[in-house]
PDB file of N, CA and C in Angstrom:
ATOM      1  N   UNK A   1       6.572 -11.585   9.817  1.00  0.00           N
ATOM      2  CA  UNK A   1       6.843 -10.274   9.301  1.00  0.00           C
ATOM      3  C   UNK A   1       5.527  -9.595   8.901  1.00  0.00           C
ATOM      4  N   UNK A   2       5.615  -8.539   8.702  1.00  0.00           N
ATOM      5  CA  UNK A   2       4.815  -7.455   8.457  1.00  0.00           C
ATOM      6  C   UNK A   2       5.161  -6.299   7.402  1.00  0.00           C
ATOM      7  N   UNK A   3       3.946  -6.102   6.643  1.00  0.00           N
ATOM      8  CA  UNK A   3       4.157  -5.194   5.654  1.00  0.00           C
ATOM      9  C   UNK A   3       3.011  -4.099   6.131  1.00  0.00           C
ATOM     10  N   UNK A   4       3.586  -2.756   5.362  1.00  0.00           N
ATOM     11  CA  UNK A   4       2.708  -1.696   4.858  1.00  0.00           C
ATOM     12  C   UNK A   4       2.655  -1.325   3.753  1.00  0.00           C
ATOM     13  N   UNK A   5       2.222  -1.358   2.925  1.00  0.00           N
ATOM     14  CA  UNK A   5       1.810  -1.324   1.329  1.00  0.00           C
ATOM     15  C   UNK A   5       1.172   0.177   1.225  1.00  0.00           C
ATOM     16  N   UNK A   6       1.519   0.871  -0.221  1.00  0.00           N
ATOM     17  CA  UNK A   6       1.039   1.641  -1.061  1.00  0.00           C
ATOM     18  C   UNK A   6       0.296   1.188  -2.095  1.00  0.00           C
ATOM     19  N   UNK A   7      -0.777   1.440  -2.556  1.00  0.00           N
ATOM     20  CA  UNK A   7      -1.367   0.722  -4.147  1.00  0.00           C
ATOM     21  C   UNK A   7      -2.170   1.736  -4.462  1.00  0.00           C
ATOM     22  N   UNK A   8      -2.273   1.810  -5.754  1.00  0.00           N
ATOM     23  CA  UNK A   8      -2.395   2.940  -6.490  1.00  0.00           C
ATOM     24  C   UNK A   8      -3.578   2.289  -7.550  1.00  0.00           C
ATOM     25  N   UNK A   9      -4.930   3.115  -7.655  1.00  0.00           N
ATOM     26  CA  UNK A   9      -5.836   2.626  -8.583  1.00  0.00           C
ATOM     27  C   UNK A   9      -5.629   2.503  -9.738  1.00  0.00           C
ATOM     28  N   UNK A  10      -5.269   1.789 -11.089  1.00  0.00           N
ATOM     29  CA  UNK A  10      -5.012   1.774 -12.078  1.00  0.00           C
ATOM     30  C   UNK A  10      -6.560   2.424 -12.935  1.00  0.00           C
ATOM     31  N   UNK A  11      -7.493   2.690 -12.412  1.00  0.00           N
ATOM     32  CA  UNK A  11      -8.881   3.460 -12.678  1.00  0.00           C
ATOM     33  C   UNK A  11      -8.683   4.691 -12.480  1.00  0.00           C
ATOM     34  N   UNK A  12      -8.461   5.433 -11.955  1.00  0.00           N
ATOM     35  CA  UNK A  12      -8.025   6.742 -11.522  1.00  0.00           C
ATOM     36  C   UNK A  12      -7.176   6.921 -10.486  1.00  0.00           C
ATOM     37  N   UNK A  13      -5.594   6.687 -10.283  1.00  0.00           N
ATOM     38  CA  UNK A  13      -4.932   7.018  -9.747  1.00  0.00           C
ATOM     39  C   UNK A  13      -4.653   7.194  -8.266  1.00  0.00           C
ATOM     40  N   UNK A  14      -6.030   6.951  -7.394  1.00  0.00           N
ATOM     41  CA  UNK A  14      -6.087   6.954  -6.227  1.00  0.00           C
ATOM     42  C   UNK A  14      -5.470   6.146  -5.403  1.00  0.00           C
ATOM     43  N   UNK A  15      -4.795   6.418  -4.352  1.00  0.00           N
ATOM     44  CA  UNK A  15      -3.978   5.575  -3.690  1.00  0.00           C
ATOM     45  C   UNK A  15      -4.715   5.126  -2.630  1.00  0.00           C
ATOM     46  N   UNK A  16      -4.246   3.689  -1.916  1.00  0.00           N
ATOM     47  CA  UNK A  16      -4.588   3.072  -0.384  1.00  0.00           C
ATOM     48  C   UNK A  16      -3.528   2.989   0.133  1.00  0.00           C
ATOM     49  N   UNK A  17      -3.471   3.127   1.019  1.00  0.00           N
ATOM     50  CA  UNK A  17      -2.370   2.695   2.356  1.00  0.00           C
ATOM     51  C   UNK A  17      -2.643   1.135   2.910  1.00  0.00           C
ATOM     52  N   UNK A  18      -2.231   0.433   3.343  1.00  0.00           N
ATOM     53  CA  UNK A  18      -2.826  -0.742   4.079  1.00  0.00           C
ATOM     54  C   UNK A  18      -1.572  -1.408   5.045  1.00  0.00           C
ATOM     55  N   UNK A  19      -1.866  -2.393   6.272  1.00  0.00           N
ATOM     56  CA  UNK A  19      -0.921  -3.360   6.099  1.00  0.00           C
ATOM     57  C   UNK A  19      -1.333  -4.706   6.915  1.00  0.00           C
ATOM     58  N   UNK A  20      -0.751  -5.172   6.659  1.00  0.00           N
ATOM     59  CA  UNK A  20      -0.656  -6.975   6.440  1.00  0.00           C
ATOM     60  C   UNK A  20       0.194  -7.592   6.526  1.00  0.00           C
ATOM     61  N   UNK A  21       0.161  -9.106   7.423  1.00  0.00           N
ATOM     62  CA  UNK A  21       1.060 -10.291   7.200  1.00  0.00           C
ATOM     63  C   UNK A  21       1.573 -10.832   6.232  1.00  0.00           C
ATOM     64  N   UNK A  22       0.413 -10.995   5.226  1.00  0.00           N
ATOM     65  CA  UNK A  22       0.235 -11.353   3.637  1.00  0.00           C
ATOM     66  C   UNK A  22       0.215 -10.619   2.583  1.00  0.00           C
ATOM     67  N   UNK A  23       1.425  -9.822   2.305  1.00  0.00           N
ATOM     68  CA  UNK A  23       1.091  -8.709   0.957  1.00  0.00           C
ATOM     69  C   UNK A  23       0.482  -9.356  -0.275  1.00  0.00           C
ATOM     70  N   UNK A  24       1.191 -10.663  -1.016  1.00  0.00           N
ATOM     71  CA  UNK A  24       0.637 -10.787  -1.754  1.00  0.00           C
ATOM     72  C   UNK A  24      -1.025 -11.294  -1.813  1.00  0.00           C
ATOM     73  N   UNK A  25      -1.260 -11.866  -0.688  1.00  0.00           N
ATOM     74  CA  UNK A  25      -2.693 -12.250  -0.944  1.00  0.00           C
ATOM     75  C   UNK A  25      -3.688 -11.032  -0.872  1.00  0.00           C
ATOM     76  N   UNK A  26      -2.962  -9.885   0.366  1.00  0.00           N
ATOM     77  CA  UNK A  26      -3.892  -8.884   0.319  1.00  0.00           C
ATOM     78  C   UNK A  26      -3.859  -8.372  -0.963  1.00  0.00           C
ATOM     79  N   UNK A  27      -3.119  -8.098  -1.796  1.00  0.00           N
ATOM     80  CA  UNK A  27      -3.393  -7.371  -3.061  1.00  0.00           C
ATOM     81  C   UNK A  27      -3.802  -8.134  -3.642  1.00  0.00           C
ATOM     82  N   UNK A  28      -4.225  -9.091  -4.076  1.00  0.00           N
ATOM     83  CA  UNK A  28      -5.009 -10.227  -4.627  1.00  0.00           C
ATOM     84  C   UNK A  28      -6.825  -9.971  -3.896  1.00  0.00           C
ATOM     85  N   UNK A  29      -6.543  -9.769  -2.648  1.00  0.00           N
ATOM     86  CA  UNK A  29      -7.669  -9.589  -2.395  1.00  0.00           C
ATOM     87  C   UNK A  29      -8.876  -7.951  -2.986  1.00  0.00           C
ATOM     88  N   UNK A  30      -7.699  -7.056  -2.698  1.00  0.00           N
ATOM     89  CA  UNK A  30      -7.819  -5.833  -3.347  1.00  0.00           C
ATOM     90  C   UNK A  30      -8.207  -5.879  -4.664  1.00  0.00           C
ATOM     91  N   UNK A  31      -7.627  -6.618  -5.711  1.00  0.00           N
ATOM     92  CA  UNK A  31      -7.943  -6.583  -6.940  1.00  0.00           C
ATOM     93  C   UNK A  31      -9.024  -7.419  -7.410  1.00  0.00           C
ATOM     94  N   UNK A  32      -9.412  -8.275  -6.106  1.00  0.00           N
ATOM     95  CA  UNK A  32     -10.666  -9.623  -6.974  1.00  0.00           C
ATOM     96  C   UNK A  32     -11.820  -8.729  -6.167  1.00  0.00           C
ATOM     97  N   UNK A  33     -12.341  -7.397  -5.448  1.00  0.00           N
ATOM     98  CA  UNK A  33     -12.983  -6.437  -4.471  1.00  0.00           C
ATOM     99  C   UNK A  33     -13.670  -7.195  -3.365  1.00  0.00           C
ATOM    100  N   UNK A  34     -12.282  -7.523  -2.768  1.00  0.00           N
ATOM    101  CA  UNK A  34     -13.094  -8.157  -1.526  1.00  0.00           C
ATOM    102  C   UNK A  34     -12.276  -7.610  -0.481  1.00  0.00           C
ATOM    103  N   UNK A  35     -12.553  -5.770  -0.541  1.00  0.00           N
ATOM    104  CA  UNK A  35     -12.443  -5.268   0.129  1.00  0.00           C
ATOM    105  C   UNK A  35     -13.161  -3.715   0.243  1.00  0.00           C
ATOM    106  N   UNK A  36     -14.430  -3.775   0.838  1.00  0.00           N
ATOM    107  CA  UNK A  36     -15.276  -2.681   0.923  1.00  0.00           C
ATOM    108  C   UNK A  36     -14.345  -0.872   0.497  1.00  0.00           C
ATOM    109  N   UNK A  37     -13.611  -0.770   1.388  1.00  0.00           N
ATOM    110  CA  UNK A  37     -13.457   0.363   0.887  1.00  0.00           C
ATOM    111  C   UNK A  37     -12.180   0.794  -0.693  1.00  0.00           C
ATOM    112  N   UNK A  38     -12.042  -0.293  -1.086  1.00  0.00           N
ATOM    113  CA  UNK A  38     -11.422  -0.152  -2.059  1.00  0.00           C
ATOM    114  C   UNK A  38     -11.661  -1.008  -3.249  1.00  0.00           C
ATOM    115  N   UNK A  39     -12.882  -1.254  -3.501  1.00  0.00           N
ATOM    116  CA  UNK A  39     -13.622  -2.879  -5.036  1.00  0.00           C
ATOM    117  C   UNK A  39     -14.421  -1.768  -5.702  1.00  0.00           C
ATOM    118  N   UNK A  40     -14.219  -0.118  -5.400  1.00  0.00           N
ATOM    119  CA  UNK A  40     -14.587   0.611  -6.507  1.00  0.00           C
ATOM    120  C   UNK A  40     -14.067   1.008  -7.477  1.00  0.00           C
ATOM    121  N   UNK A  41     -12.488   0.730  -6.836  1.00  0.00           N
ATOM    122  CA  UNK A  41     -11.379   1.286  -8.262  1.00  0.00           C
ATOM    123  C   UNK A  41     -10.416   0.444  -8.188  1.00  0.00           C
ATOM    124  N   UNK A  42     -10.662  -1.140  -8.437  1.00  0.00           N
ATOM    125  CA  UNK A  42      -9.791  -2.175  -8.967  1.00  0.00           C
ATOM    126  C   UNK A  42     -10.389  -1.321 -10.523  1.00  0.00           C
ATOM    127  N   UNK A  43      -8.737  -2.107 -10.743  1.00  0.00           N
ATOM    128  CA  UNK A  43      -7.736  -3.165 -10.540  1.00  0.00           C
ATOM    129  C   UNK A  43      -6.850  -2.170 -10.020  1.00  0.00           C
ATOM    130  N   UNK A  44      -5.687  -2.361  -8.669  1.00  0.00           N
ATOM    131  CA  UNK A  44      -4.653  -1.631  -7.751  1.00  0.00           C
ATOM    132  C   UNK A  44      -3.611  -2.183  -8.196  1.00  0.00           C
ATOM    133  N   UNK A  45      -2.659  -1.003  -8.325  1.00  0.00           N
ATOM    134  CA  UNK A  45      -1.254  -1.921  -8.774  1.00  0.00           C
ATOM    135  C   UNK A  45      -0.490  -1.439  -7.272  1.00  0.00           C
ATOM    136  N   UNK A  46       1.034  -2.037  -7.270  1.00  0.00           N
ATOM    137  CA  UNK A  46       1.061  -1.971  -5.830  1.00  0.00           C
ATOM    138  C   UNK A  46       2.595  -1.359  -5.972  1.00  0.00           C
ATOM    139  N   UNK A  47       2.616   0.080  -5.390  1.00  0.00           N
ATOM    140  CA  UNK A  47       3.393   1.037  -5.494  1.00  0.00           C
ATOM    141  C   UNK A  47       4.412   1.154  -4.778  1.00  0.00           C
ATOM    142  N   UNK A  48       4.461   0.590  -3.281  1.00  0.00           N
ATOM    143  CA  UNK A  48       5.691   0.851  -2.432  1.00  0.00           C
ATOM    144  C   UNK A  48       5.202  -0.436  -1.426  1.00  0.00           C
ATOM    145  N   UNK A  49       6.215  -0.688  -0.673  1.00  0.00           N
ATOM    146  CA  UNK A  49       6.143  -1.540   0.849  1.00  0.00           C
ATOM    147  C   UNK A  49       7.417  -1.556   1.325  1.00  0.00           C
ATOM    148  N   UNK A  50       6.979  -1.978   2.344  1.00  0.00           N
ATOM    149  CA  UNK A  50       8.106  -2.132   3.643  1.00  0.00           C
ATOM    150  C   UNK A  50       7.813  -2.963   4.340  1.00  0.00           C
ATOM    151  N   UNK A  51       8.602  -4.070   4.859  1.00  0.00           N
ATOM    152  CA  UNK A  51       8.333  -4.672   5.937  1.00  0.00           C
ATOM    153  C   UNK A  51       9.165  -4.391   7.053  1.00  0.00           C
ATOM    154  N   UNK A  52       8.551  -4.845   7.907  1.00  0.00           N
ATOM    155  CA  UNK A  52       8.409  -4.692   9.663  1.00  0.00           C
ATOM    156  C   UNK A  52       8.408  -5.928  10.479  1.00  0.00           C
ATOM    157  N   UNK A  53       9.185  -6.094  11.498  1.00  0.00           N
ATOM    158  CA  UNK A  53       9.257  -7.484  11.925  1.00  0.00           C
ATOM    159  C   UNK A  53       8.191  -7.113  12.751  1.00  0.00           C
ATOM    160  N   UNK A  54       7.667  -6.136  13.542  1.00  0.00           N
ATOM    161  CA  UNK A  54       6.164  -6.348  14.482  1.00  0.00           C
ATOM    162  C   UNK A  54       4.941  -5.493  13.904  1.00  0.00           C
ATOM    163  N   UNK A  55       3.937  -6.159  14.165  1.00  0.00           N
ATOM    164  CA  UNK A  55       2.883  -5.773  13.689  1.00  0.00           C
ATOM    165  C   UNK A  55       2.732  -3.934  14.506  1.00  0.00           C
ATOM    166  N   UNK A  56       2.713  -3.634  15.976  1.00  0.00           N
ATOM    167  CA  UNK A  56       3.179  -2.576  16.317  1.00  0.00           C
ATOM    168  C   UNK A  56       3.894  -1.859  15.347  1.00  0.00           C
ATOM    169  N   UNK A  57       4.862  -1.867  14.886  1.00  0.00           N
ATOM    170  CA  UNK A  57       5.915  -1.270  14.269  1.00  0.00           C
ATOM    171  C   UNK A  57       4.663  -0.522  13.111  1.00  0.00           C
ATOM    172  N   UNK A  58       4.741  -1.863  12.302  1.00  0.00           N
ATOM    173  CA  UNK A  58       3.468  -1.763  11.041  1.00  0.00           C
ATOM    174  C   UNK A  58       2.810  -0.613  10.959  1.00  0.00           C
ATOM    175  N   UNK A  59       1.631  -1.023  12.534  1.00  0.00           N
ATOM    176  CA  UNK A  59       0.660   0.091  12.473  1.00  0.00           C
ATOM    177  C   UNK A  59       0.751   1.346  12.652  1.00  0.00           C
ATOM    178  N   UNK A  60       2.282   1.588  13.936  1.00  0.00           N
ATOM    179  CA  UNK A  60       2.366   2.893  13.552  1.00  0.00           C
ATOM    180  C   UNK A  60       2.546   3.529  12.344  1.00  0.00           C
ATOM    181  N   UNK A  61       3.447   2.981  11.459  1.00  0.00           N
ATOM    182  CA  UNK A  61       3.927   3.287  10.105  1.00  0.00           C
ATOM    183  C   UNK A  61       2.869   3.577   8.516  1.00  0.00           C
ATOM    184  N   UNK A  62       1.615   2.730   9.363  1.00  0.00           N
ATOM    185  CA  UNK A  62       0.181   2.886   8.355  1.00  0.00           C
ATOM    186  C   UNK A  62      -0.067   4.460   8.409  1.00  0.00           C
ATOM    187  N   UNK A  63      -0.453   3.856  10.111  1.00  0.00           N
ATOM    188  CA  UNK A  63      -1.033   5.730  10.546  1.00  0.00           C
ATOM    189  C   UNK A  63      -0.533   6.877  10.160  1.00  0.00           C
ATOM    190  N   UNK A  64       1.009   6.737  10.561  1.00  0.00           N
ATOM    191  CA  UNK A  64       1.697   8.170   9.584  1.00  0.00           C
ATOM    192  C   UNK A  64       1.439   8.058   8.130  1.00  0.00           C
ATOM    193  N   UNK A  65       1.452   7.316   7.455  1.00  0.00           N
ATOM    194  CA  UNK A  65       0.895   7.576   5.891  1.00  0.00           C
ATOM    195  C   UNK A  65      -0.047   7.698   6.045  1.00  0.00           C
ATOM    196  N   UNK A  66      -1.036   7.109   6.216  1.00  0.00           N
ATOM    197  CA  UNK A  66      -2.831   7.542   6.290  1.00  0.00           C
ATOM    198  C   UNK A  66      -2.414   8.833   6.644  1.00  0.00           C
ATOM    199  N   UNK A  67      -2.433   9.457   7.820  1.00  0.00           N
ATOM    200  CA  UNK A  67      -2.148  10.789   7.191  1.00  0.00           C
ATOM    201  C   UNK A  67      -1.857  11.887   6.728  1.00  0.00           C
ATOM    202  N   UNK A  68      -1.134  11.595   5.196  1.00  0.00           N
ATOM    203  CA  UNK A  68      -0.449  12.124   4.381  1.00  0.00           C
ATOM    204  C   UNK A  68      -1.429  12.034   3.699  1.00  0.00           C
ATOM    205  N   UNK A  69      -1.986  13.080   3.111  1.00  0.00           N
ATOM    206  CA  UNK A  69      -3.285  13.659   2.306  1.00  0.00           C
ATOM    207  C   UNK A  69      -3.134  14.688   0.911  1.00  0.00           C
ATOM    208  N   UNK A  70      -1.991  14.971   0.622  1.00  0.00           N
ATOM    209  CA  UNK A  70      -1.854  15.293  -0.644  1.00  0.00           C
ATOM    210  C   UNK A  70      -1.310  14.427  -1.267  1.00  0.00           C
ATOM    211  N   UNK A  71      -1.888  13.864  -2.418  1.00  0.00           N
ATOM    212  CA  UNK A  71      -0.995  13.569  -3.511  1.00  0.00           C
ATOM    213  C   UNK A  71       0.472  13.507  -3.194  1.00  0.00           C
ATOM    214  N   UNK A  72       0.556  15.038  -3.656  1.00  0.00           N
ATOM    215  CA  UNK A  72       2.148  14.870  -3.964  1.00  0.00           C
ATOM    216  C   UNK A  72       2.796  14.704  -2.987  1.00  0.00           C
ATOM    217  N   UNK A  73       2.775  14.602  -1.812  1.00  0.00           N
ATOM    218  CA  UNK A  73       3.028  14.182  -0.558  1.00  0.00           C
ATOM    219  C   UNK A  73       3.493  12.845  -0.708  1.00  0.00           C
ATOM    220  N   UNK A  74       2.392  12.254  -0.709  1.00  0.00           N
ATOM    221  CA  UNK A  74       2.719  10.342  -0.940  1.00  0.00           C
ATOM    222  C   UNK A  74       3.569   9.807  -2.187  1.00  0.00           C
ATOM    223  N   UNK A  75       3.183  10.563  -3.066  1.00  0.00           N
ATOM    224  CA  UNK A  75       4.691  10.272  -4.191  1.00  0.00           C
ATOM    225  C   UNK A  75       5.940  10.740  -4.086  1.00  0.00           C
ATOM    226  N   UNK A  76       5.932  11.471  -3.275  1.00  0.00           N
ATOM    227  CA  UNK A  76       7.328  11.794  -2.942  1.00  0.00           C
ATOM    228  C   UNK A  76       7.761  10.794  -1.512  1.00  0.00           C
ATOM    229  N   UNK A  77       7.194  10.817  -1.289  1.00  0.00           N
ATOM    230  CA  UNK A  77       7.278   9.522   0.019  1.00  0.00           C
ATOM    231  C   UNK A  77       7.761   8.518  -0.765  1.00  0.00           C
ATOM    232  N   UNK A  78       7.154   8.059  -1.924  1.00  0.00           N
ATOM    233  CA  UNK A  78       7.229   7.096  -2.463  1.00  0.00           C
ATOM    234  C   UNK A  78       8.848   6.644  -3.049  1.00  0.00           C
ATOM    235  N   UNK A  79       9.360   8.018  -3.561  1.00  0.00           N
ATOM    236  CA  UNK A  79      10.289   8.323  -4.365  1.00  0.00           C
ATOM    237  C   UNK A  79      11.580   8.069  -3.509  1.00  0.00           C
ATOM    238  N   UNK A  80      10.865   9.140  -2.466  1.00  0.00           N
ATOM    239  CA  UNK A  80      12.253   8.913  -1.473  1.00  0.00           C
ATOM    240  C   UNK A  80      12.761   7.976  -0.468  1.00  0.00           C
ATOM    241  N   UNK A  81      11.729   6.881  -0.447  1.00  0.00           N
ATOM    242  CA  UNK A  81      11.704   6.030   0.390  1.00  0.00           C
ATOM    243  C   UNK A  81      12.137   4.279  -0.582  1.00  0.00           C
ATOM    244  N   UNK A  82      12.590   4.882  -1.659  1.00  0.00           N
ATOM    245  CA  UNK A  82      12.904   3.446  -2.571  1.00  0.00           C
ATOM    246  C   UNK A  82      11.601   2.782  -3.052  1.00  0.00           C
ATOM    247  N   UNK A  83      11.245   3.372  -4.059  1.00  0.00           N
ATOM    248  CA  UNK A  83       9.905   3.078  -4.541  1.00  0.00           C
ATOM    249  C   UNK A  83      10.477   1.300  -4.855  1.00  0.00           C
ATOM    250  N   UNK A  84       9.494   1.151  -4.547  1.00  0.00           N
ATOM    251  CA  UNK A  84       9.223  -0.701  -4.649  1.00  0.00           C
ATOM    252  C   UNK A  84       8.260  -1.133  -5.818  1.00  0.00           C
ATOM    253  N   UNK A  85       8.535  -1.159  -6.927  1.00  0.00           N
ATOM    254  CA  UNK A  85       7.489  -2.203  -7.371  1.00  0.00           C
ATOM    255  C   UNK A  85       7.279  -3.594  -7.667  1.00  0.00           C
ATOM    256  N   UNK A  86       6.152  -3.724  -8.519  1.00  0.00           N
ATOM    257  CA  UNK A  86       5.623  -5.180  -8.199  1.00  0.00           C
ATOM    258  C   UNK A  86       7.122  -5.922  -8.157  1.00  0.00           C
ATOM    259  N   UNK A  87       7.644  -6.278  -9.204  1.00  0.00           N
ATOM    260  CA  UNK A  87       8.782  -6.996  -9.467  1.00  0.00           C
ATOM    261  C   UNK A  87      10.078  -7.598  -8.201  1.00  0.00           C
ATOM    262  N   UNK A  88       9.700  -6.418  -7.685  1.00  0.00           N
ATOM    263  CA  UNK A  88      10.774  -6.672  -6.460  1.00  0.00           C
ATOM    264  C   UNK A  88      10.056  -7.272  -5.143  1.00  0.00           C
ATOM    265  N   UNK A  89      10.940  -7.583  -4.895  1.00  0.00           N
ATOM    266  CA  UNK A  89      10.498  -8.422  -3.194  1.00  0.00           C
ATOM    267  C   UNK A  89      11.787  -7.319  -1.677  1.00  0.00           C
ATOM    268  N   UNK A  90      11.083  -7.648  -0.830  1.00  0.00           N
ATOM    269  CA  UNK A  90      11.256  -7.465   0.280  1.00  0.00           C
ATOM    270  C   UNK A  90      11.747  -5.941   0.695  1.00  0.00           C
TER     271      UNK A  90
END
C-alpha cells in the first residue's frame, strides 16, 4: 500500500504534501530533519492521508495537491476529504 500525507509545521504552519510506502517512518523521518526540504520547520504534525493500493495511483494524487497553493485551498481539502489525524489509522 501506499500513502499520500499532509503535515503541517508545528513552527509556522506550513504545510508538505508527500507520499510513501511507510507513513509512519516517513514522518519520523520528517521530524528527526532528514529531509532537505522540510528539517527547517520540524517538528510536522501529520494532518490528512490516504492510502492507495498503487504507487501510480499515489503519485498522481501528490501532484494534484502539490498543486494546490493557497492555504485555504488545502484546508478545505483537508476538511472535506475526512481530515485524518495522528490518532487514526488507515
Amino acid at each position: 500500500m501506499y500513502f499520500v500525507y499532509i503535515i503541517e509545521s508545528e513552527k509556522n504552519g506550513r504545510y508538505y504534501t508527500g507520499q510513501t510506502d511507510d507513513l509512519e517512518e516517513r514522518i519520523e523521518r520528517h521530524n528527526k530533519g532528514r529531509n532537505r526540504s522540510t528539517m527547517a520547520f520540524v517538528p510536522w504534525r501529520l494532518k490528512w492521508w490516504h492510502e492507495f493500493r498503487t504507487r501510480s495511483e499515489a503519485v498522481k494524487m501528490e501532484a494534484r495537491l502539490k498543486r494546490i497553493k493557497k492555504r485555504e485551498y488545502i484546508e478545505r481539502f483537508v476538511v472535506e476529504n475526512n481530515f485524518r489525524g495522528i490518532a487514526q489509522s488507515g
